[in-house]
C-alpha atoms as a PDB file:
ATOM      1  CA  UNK A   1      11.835  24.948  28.346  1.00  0.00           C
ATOM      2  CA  UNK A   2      13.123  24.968  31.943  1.00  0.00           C
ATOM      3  CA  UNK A   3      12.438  27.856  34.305  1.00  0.00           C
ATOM      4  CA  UNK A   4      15.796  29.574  35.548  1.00  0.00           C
ATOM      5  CA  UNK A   5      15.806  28.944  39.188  1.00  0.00           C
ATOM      6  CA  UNK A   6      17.357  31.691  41.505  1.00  0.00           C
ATOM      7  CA  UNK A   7      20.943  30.380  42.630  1.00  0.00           C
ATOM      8  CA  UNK A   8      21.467  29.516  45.903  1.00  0.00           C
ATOM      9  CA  UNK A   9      25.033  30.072  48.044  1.00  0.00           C
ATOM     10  CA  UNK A  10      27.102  28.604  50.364  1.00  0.00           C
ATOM     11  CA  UNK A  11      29.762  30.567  53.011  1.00  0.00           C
ATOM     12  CA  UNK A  12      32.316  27.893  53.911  1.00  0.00           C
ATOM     13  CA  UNK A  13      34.396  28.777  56.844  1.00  0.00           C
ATOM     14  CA  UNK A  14      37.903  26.218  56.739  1.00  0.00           C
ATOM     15  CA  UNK A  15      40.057  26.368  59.773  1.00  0.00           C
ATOM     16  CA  UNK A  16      43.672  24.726  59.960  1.00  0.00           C
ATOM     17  CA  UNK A  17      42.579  22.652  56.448  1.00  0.00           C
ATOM     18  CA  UNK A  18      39.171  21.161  57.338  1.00  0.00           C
ATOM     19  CA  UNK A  19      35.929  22.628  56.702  1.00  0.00           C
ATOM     20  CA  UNK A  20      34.461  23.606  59.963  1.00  0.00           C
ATOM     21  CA  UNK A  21      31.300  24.937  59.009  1.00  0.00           C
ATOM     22  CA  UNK A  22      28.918  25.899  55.961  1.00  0.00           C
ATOM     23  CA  UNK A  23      25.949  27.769  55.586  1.00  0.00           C
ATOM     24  CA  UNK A  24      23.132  28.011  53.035  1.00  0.00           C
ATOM     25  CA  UNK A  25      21.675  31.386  51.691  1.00  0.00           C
ATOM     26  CA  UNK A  26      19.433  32.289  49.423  1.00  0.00           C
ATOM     27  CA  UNK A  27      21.149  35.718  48.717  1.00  0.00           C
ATOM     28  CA  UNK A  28      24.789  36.631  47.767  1.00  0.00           C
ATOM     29  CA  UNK A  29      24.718  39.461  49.744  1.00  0.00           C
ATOM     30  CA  UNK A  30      23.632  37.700  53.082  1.00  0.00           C
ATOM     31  CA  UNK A  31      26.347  35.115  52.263  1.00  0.00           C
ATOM     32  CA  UNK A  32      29.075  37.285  51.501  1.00  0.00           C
ATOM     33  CA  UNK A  33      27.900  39.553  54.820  1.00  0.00           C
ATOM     34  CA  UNK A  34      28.474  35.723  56.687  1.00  0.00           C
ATOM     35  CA  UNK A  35      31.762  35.379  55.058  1.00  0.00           C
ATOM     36  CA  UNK A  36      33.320  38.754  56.240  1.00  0.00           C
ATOM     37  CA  UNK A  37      32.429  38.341  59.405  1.00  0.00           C
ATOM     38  CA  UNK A  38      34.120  34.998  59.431  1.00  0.00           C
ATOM     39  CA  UNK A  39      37.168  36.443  57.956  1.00  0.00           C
ATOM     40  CA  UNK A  40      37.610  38.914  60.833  1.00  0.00           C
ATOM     41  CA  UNK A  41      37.738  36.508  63.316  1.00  0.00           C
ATOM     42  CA  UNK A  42      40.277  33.747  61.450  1.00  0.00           C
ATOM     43  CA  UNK A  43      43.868  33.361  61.737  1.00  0.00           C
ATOM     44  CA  UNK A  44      44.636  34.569  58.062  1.00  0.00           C
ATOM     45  CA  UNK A  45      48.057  32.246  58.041  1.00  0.00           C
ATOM     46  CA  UNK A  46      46.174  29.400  58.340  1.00  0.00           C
ATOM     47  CA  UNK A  47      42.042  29.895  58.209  1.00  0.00           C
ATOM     48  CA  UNK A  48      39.793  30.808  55.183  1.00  0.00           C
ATOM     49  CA  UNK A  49      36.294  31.631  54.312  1.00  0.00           C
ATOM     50  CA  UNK A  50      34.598  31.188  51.005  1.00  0.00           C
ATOM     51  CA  UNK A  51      31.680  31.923  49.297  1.00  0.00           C
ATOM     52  CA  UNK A  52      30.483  29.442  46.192  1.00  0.00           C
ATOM     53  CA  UNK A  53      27.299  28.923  43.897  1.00  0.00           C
ATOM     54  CA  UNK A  54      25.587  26.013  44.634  1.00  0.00           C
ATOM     55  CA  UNK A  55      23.582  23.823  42.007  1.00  0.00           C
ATOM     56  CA  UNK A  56      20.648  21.955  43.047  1.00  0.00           C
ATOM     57  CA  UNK A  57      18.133  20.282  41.856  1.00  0.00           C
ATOM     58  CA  UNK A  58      14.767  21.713  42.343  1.00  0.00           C
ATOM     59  CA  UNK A  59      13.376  18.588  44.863  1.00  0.00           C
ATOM     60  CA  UNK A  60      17.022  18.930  47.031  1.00  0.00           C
ATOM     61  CA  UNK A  61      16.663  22.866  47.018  1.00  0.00           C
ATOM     62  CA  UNK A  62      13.216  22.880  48.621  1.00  0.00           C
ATOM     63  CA  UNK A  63      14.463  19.762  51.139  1.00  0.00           C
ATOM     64  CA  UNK A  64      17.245  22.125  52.121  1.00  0.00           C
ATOM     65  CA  UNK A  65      15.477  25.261  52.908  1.00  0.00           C
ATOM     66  CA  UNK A  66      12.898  23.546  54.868  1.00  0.00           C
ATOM     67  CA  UNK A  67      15.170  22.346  56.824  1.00  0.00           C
ATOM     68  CA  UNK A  68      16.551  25.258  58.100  1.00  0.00           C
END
């Protein structure tokens, strides 16, 4: 039986159509925090920010947050 792994998250910040930037977190709340602060600053007619649930595999989710 596989353990259940603790989700990661992604904020993505998209200006004028292209993602501009994207951030890793192991918390919802410390992504969502990331993506409200992004929202305050974007043009709303034409900027976003997201937050999504990333799946990883176990090997790639270590490799990512040692890399940070």
């Amino acid at each position: 039986m596989r353990k259940r792994q603790m989700p990661l998250w992604v904020a993505v910040k998209i200006e004028r159509g292209y993602v501009c930037e994207a951030r890793l977190f192991e918390s919802l709340d410390a992504a969502q925090k990331t993506e409200r602060r992004w929202q305050a600053r974007l043009n709303p007619d034409y900027d976003g920010a997201a937050v999504v649930k990333g799946h990883f595999t176990a090997s790639l989710k270590r490799k990512l947050l040692a890399s940070r």
